[in-house]
Protein backbone atom coordinates (compact mmCIF):
# COMPACT_ATOMS: atom_id res chain seq x y z
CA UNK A 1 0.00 0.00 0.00
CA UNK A 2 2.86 2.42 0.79
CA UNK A 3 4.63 1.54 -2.49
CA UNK A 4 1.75 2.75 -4.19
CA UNK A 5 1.28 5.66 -2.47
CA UNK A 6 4.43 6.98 -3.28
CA UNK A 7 4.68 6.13 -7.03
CA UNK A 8 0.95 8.00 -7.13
CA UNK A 9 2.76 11.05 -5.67
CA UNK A 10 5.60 11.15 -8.05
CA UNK A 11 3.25 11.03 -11.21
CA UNK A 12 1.20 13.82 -9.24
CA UNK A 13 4.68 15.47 -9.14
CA UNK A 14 5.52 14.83 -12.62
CA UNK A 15 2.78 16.17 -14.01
CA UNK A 16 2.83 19.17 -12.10
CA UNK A 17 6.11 20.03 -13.58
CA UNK A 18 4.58 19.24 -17.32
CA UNK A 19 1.54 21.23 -16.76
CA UNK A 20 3.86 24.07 -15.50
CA UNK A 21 6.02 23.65 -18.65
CA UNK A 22 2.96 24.28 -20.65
CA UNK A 23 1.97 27.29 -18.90
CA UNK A 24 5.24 28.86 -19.48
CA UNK A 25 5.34 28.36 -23.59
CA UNK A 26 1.63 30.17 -23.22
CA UNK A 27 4.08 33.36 -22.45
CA UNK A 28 6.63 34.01 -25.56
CA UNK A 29 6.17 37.86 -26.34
CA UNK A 30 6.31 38.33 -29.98
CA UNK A 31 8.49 41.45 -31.91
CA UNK A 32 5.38 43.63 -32.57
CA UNK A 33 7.40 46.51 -34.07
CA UNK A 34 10.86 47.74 -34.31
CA UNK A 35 12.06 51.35 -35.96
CA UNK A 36 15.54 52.98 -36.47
CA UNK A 37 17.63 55.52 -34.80
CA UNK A 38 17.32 57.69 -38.39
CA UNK A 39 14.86 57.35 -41.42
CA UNK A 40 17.74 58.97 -43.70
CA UNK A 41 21.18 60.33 -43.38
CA UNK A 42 23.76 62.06 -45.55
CA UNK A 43 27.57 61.21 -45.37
CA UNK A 44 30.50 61.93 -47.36
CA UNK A 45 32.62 59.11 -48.29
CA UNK A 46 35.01 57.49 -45.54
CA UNK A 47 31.99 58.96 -42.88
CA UNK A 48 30.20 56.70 -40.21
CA UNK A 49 27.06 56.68 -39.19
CA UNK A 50 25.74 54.33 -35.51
CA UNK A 51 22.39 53.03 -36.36
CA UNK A 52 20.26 51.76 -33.04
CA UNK A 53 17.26 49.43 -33.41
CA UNK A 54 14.51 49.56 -30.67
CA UNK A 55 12.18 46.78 -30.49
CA UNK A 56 8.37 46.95 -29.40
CA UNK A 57 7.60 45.77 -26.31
CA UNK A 58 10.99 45.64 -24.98
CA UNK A 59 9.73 42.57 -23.48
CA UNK A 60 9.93 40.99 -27.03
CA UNK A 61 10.88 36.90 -25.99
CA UNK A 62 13.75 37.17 -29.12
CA UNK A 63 14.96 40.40 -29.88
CA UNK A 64 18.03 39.17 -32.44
CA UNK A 65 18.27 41.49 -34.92
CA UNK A 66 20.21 42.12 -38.56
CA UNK A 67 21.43 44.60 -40.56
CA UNK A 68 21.75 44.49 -44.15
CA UNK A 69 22.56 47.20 -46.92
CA UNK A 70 20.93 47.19 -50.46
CA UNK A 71 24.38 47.85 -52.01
CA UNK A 72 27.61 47.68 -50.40
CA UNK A 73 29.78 49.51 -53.28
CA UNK A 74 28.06 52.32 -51.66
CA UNK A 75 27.44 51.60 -47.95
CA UNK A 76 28.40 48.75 -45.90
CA UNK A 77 26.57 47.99 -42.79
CA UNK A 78 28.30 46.03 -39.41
CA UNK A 79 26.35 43.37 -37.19
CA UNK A 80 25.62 45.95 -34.54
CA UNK A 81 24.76 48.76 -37.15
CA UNK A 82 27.29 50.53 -37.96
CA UNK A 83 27.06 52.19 -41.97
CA UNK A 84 29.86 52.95 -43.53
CA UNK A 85 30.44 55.85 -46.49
CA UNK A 86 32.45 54.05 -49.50
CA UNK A 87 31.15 55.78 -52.66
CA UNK A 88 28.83 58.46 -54.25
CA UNK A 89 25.30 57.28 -54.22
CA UNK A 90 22.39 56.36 -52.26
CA UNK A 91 21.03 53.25 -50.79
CA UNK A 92 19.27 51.73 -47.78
CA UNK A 93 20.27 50.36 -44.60
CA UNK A 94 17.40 47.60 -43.31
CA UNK A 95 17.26 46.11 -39.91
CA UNK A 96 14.95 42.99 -39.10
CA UNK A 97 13.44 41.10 -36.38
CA UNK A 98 11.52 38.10 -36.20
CA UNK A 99 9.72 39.80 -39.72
CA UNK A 100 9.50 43.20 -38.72
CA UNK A 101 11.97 45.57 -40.81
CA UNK A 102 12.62 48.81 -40.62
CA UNK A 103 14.87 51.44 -43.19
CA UNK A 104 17.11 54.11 -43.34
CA UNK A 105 17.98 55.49 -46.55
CA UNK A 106 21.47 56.61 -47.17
CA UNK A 107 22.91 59.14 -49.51
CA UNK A 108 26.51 59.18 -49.83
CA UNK A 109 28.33 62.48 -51.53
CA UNK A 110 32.30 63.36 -52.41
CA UNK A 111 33.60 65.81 -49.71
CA UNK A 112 33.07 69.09 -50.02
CA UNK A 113 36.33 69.88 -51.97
CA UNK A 114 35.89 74.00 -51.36
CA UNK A 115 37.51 76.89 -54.58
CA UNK A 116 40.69 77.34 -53.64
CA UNK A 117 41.03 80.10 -56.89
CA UNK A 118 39.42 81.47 -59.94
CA UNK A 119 41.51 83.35 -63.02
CA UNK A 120 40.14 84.58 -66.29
CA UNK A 121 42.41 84.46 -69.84
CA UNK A 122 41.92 88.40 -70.25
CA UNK A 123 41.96 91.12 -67.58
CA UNK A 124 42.38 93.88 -69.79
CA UNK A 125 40.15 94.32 -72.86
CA UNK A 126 39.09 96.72 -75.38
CA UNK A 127 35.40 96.38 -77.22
CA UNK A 128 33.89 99.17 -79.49
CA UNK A 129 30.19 99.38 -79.06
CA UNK A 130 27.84 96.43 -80.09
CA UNK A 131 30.90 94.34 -79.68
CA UNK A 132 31.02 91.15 -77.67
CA UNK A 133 33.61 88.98 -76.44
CA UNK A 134 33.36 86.33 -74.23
CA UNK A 135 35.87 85.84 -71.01
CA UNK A 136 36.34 81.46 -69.75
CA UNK A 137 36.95 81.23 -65.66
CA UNK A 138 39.07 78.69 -65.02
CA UNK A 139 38.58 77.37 -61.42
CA UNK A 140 40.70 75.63 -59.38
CA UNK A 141 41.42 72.86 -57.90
CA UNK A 142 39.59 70.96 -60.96
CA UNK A 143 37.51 68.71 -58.59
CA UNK A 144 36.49 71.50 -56.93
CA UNK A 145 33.05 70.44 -55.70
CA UNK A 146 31.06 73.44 -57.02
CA UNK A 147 32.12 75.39 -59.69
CA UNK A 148 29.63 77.81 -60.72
CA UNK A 149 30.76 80.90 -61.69
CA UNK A 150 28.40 83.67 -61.02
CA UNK A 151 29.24 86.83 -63.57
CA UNK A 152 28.65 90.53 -62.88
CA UNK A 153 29.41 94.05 -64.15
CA UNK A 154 29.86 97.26 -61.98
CA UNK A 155 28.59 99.13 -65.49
CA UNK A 156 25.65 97.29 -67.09
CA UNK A 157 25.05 100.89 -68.99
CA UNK A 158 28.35 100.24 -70.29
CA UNK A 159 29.15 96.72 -71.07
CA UNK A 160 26.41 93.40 -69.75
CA UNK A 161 27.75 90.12 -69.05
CA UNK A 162 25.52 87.51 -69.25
CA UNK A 163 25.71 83.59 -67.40
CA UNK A 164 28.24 82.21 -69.77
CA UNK A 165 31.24 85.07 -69.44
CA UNK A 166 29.59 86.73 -72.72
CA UNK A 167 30.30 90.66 -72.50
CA UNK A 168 28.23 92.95 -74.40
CA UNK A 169 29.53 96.69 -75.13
CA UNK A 170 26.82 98.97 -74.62
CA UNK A 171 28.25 102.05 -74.50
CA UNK A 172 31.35 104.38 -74.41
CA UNK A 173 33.10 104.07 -71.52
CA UNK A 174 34.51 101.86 -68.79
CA UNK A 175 32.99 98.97 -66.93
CA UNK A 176 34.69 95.66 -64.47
CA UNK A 177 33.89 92.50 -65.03
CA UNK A 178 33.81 90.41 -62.09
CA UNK A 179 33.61 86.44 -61.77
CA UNK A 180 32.99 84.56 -58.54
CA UNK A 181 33.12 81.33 -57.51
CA UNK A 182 33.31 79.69 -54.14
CA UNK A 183 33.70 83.12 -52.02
CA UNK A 184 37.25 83.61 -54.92
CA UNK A 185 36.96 86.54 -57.09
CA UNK A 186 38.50 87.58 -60.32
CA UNK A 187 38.21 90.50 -62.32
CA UNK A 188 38.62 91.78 -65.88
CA UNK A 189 38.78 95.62 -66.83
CA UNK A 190 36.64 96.29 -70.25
CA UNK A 191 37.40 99.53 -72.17
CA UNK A 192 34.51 99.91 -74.81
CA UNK A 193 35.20 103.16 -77.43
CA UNK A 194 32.18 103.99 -80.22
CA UNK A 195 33.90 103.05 -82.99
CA UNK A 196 35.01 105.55 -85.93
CA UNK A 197 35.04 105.25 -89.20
CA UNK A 198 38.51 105.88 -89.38
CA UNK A 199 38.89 102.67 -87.16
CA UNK A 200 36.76 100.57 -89.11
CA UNK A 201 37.55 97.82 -91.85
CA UNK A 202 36.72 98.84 -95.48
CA UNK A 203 32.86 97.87 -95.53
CA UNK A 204 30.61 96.99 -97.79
CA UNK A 205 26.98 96.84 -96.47
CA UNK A 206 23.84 95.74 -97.86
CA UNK A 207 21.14 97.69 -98.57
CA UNK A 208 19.14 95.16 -99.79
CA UNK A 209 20.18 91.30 -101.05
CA UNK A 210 22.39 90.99 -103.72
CA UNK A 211 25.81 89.02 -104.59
CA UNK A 212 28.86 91.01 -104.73
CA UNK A 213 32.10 90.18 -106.96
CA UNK A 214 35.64 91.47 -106.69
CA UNK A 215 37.93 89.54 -108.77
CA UNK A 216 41.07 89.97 -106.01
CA UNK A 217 43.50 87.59 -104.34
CA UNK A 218 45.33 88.31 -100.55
CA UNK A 219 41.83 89.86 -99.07
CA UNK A 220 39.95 88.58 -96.40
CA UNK A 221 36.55 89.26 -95.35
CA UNK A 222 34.79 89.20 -92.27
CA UNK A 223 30.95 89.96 -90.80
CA UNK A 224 31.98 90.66 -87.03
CA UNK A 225 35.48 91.57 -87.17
CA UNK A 226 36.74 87.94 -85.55
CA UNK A 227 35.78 85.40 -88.06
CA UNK A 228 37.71 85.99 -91.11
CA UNK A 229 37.45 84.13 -94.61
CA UNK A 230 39.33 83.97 -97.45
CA UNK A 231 37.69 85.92 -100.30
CA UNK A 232 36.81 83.89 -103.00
CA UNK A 233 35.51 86.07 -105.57
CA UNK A 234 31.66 86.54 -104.69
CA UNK A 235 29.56 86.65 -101.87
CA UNK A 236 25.51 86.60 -101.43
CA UNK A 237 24.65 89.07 -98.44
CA UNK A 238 21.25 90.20 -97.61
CA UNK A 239 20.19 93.57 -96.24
CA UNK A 240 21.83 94.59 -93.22
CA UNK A 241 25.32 93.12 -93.90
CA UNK A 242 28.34 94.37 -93.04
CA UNK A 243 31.10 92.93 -95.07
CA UNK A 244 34.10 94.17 -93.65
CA UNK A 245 38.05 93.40 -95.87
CA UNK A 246 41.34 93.64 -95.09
CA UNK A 247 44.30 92.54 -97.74
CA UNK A 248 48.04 93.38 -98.11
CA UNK A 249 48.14 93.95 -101.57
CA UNK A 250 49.89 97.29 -102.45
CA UNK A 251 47.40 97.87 -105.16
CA UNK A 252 43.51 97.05 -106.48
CA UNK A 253 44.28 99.35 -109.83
CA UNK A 254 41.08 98.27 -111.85
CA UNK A 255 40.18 95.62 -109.50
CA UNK A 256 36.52 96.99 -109.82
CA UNK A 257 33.64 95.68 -107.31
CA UNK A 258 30.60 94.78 -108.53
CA UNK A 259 27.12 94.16 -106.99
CA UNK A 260 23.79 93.51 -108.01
CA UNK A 261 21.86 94.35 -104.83
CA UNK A 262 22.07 98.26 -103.81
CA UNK A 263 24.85 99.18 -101.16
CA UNK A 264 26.99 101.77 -99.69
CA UNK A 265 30.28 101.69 -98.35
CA UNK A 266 32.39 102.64 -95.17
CA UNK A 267 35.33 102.64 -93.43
CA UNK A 268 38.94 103.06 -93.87
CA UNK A 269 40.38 102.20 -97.24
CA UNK A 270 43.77 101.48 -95.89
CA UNK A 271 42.42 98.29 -94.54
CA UNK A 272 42.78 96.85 -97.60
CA UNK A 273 46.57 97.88 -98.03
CA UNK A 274 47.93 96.73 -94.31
CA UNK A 275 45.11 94.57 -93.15
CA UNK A 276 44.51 94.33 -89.52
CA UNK A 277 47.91 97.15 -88.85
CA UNK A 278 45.82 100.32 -90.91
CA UNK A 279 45.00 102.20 -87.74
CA UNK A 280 47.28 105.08 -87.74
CA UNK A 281 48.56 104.71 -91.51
CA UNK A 282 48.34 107.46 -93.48
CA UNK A 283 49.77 106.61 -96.61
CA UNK A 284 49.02 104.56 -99.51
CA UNK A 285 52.94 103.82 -100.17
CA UNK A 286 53.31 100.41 -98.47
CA UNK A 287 56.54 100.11 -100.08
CA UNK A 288 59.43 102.16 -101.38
CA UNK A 289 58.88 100.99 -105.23
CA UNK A 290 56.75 103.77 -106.96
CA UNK A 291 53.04 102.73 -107.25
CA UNK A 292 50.41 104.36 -108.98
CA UNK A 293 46.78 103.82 -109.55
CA UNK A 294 46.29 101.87 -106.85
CA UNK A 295 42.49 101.97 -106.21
CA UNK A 296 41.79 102.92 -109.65
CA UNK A 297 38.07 102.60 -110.87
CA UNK A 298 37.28 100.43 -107.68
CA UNK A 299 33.57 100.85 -108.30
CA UNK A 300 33.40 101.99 -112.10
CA UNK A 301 29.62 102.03 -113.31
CA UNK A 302 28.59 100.19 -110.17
CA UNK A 303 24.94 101.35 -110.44
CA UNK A 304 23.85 99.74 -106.82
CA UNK A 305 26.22 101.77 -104.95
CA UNK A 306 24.21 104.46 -102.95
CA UNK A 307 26.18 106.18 -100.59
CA UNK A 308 30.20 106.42 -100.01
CA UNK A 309 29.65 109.37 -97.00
CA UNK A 310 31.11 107.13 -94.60
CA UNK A 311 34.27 105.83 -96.43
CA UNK A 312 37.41 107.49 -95.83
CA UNK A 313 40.15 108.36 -97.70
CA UNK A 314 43.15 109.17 -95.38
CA UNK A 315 46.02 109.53 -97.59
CA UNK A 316 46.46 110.37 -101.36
CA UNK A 317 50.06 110.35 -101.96
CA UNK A 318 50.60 108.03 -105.31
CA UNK A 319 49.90 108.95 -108.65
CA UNK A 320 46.19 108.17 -109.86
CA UNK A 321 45.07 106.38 -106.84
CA UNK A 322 41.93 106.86 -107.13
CA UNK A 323 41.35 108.26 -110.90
CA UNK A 324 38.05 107.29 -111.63
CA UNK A 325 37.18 105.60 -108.57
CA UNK A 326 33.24 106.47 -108.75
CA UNK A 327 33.14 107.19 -112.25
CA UNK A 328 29.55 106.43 -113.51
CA UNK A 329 28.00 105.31 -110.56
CA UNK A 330 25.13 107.14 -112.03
CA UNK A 331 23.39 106.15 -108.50
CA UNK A 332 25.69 107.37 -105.82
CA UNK A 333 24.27 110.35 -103.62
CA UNK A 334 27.50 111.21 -101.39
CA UNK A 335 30.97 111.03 -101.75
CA UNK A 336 33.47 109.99 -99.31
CA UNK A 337 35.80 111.87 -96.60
CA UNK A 338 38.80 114.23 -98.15
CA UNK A 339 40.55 115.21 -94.69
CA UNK A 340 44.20 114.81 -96.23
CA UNK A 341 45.98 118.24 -97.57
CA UNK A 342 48.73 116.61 -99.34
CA UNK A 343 48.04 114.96 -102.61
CA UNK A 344 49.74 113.43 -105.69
CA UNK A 345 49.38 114.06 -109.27
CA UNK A 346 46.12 112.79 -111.72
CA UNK A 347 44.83 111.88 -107.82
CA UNK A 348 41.24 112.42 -108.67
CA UNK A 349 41.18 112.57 -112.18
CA UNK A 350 37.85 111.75 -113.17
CA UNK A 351 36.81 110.17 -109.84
CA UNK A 352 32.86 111.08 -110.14
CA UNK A 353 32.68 111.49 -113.41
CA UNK A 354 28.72 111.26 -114.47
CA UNK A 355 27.53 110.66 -110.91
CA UNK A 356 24.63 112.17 -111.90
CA UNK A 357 22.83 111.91 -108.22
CA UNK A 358 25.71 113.19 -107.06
CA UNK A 359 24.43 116.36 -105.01
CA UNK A 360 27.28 117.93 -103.23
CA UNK A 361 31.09 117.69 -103.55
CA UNK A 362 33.21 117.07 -100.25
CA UNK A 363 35.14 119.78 -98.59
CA UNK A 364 38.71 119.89 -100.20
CA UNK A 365 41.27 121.57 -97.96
CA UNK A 366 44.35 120.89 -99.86
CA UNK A 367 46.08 124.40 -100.59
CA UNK A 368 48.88 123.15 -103.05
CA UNK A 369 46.65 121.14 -105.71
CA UNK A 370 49.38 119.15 -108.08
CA UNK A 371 49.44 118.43 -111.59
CA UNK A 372 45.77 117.16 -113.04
CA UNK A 373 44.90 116.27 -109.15
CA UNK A 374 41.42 117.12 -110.18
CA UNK A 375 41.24 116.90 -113.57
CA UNK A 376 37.51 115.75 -114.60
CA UNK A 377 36.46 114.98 -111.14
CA UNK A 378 33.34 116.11 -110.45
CA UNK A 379 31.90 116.02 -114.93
CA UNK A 380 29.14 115.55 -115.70
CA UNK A 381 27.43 115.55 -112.09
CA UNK A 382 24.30 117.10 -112.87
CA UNK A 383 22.48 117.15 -109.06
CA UNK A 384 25.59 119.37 -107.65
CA UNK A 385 24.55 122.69 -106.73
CA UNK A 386 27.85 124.28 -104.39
CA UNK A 387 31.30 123.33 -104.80
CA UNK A 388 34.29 124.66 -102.37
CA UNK A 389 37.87 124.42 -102.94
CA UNK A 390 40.44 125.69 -101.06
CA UNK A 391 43.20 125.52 -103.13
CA UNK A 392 46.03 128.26 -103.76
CA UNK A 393 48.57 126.99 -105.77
CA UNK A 394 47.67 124.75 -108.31
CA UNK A 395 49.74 122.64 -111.48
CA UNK A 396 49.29 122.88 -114.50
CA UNK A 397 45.63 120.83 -115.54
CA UNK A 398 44.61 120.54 -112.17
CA UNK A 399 41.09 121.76 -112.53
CA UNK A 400 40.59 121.27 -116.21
CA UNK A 401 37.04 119.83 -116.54
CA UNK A 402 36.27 119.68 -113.00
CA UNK A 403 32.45 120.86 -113.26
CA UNK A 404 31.76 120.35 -117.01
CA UNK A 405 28.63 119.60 -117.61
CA UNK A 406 27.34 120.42 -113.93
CA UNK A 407 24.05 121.39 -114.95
CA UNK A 408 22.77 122.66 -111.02
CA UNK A 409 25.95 124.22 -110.27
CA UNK A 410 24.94 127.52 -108.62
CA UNK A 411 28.01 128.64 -106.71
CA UNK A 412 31.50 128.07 -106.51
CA UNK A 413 34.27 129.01 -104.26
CA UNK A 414 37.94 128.70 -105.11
CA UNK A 415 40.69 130.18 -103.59
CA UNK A 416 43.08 130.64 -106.26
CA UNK A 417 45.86 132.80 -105.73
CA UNK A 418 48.28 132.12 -108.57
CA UNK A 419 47.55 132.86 -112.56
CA UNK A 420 44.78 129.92 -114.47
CA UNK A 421 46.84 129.47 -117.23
CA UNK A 422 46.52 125.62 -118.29
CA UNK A 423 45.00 125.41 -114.78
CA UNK A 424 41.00 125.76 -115.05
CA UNK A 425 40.54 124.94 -118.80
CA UNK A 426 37.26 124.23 -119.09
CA UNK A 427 36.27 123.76 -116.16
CA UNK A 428 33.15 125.06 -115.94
CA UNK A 429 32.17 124.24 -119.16
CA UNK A 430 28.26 124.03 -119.89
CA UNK A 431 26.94 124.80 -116.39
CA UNK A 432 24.09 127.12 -115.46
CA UNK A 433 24.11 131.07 -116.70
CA UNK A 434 24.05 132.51 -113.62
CA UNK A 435 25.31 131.92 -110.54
CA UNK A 436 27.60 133.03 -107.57
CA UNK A 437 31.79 132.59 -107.77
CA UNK A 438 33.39 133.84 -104.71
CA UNK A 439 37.12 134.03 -105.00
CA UNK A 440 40.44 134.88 -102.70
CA UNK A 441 40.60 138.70 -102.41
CA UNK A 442 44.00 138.75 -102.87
CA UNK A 443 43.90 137.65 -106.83
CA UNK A 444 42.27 140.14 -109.47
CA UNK A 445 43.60 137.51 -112.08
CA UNK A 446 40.92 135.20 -113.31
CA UNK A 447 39.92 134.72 -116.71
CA UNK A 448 36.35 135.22 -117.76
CA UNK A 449 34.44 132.32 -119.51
CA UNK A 450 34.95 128.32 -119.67
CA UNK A 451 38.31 128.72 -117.91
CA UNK A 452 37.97 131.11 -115.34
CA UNK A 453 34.77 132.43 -113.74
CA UNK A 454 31.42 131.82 -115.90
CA UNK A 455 30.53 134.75 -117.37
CA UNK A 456 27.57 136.35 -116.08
CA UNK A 457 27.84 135.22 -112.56
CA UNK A 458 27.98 137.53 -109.40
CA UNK A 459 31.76 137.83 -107.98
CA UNK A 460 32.41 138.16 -104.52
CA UNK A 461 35.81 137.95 -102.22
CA UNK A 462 35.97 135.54 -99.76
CA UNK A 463 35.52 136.93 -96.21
């Protein structure tokens, strides 16, 4: 009976501990949620970043957790969370536990490598107006991490730069461009002049479209003054073009430019004598052999050319060079720019000959007029109504011809102070019958008639 008492007590025993066992597995906790010290993060590369994981309830049964990284060329993740920065990009850092996961995206960048300088290739430039030229920064070090350049001018009324280092000359006078870049600074003085005539290229522009031909080798042309081509023989321009040529020939002598749309023409002749050097020239000998003729019928019965007002002629020192420049450019309305006082013989010689628009002669100051200088220049240019010349002295032929044929020639002043033999012959030659001649006081010597002063006009002296 005792035996069985006690082997009933162990299997109450025995189950006790069984039933207890059970109760116990009744209480695991399960993970119900588990979140991340950071959601996102920034780091350069070579930075660290501790990531913490905190579980919910903290009286989770199994909190084991892992870390993992969606791509470990860019981030690399320990056991107990630590990230590390290897490369520019982004990616994400997951922890888990028991199923629940929770993220942190990453985004890795280069260090910040800061401007250590900035320089410009030009800190001194020169622009005329409606110019442009365009300045490069170059920062440095080269892996600088940011390298815009921001742009400025102390003078917009002056000259405008715009985001690219592209300078605009507004106006005369001058302006600083400044470039900055990472707290550097560099700076670029910009001198803009209104360009003159005498400064400019020999210029043909367009009144309207058209093709112009000059059968000439050694000249280059240009439409901005930077870009320069080879001139082949023709061009098509349209209205609004501005042809500008240089050459280093030493002469064009009936090299004569054609068009077939109307134009006019500008600018410095010499251009075409020493090219980009014909600032400051003022002579047409570009060597020490004797040249003559040298622009010699340059636009000869060139109908479509309207205006020369603007083209000037700076030196006229060889023989001829420009007889018959304009002759029969029955079209042209003004004549170009006489400012130099010394001149060589047959100079002129028929240079606007039957420009029969021609209204008005230029002023010509020369005092010692040579042999034939203006022999024939101004025939047969019916729309002339005034003519002055200063002249003196003059050779023998220099006026003969001048305003035959003048047809609207009402007054004339020449200062003539020598005797008209051989000098004036027929020089006024089938003009209008009356008119006013006003002479130098100090000569009582003209002829009457064809080669003196017409007869029937009013004489006066010159004041």
């Amino acid at each position: 009976m005792k035996c069985i008492l006690i082997k009933t007590a162990l299997i109450l025993v025995t189950l006790s501990i069984i039933i207890s066992a059970c109760h116990k597995k009744e209480k695991i906790v399960p993970v119900e949620t588990i979140t991340i010290s950071a959601s996102s993060a920034e780091l350069t590369i070579g930075e660290t970043l501790q990531l913490t994981a905190t579980i919910s309830p903290s009286t989770a049964t199994d909190k084991t957790i892992g870390w993992n990284t969606s791509n470990a060329s860019i981030a690399t993740v320990s056991p107990t969370g630590l990230v590390n920065a290897v490369a520019e990009g982004s990616c994400s850092i997951t922890v888990t536990c028991n199923g629940k996961t929770a993220m942190c995206m990453i985004t890795v960048k280069k260090p910040v490598i800061p401007v250590s300088s900035i320089e410009l290739d030009k800190t001194d430039i020169k622009m005329y107006v409606g110019d442009d030229e365009t300045l490069t920064a170059t920062v440095k070090p080269d892996d600088a991490s940011d390298k815009t350049v921001i742009w400025a001018s102390s003078k917009p009324a002056i000259a405008i730069v715009d985001n690219d280092g592209k300078i605009k000359a507004i106006a005369d006078g001058i302006a600083t461009i400044t470039a900055s870049c990472g707290g550097k600074t560099a700076s670029c003085k910009v001198t803009v002049k209104i360009l003159t005539y005498e400064e400019s290229y020999f210029t043909i522009k367009g009144l309207e479209s058209g093709t112009l031909k000059w059968n000439v080798e050694n000249v280059e042309f240009s439409l901005d003054r930077k870009n320069w081509k080879t001139w082949t023989g023709s061009y098509v321009f349209q209205k609004d073009d501005a042809i500008m040529f240089r050459g280093n020939n030493d002469s064009y002598d009936m090299k004569t430019i054609e068009s077939t749309g109307k134009i006019n023409v500008e600018g410095n002749i010499l251009s075409l004598l020493y090219g980009s050097e014909f600032i400051g020239k003022t002579s047409l000998k570009t060597t020490s052999s004797e040249l003559k003729n040298q622009f010699r019928e340059l636009f000869r019965y060139n109908n479509n050319l309207i205006s020369a007002e603007n083209l000037i002629l700076l030196a006229a020192d060889t023989e001829g060079c420009y007889s018959g420049a304009f002759a029969n450019c029955q079209n042209l309305t003004k004549a170009p720019k006489f400012p130099v006082i010394k001149l060589e013989q047959y100079c002129y010689t028929s240079m606007f000959n039957g420009c029969e628009k021609l209204a008005t002669n230029p002023y010509l100051p020369v005092e010692d007029v040579p042999y034939a200088a203006y022999n024939g220049m101004y025939a047969g240019c019916a729309s002339i109504t005034s003519a002055t010349i200063l002249g003196k002295t003059y050779g023998y032929y220099a006026c003969n011809f001048m305003f035959k044929g003048c047809s609207k020639l009402k007054e004339i002043t020449c200062l003539n102070e020598i005797t008209t033999y051989a000098r004036f012959q027929w020089w006024v030659e089938d003009i209008p019958a009356t008119g006013t001649f006003i002479k130098s006081k100090n000569f009582e010597g003209w002829e009457t008639g064809v080669d003196g002063i017409p007869e029937g006009w009013t004489v006066k002296n010159a004041d």
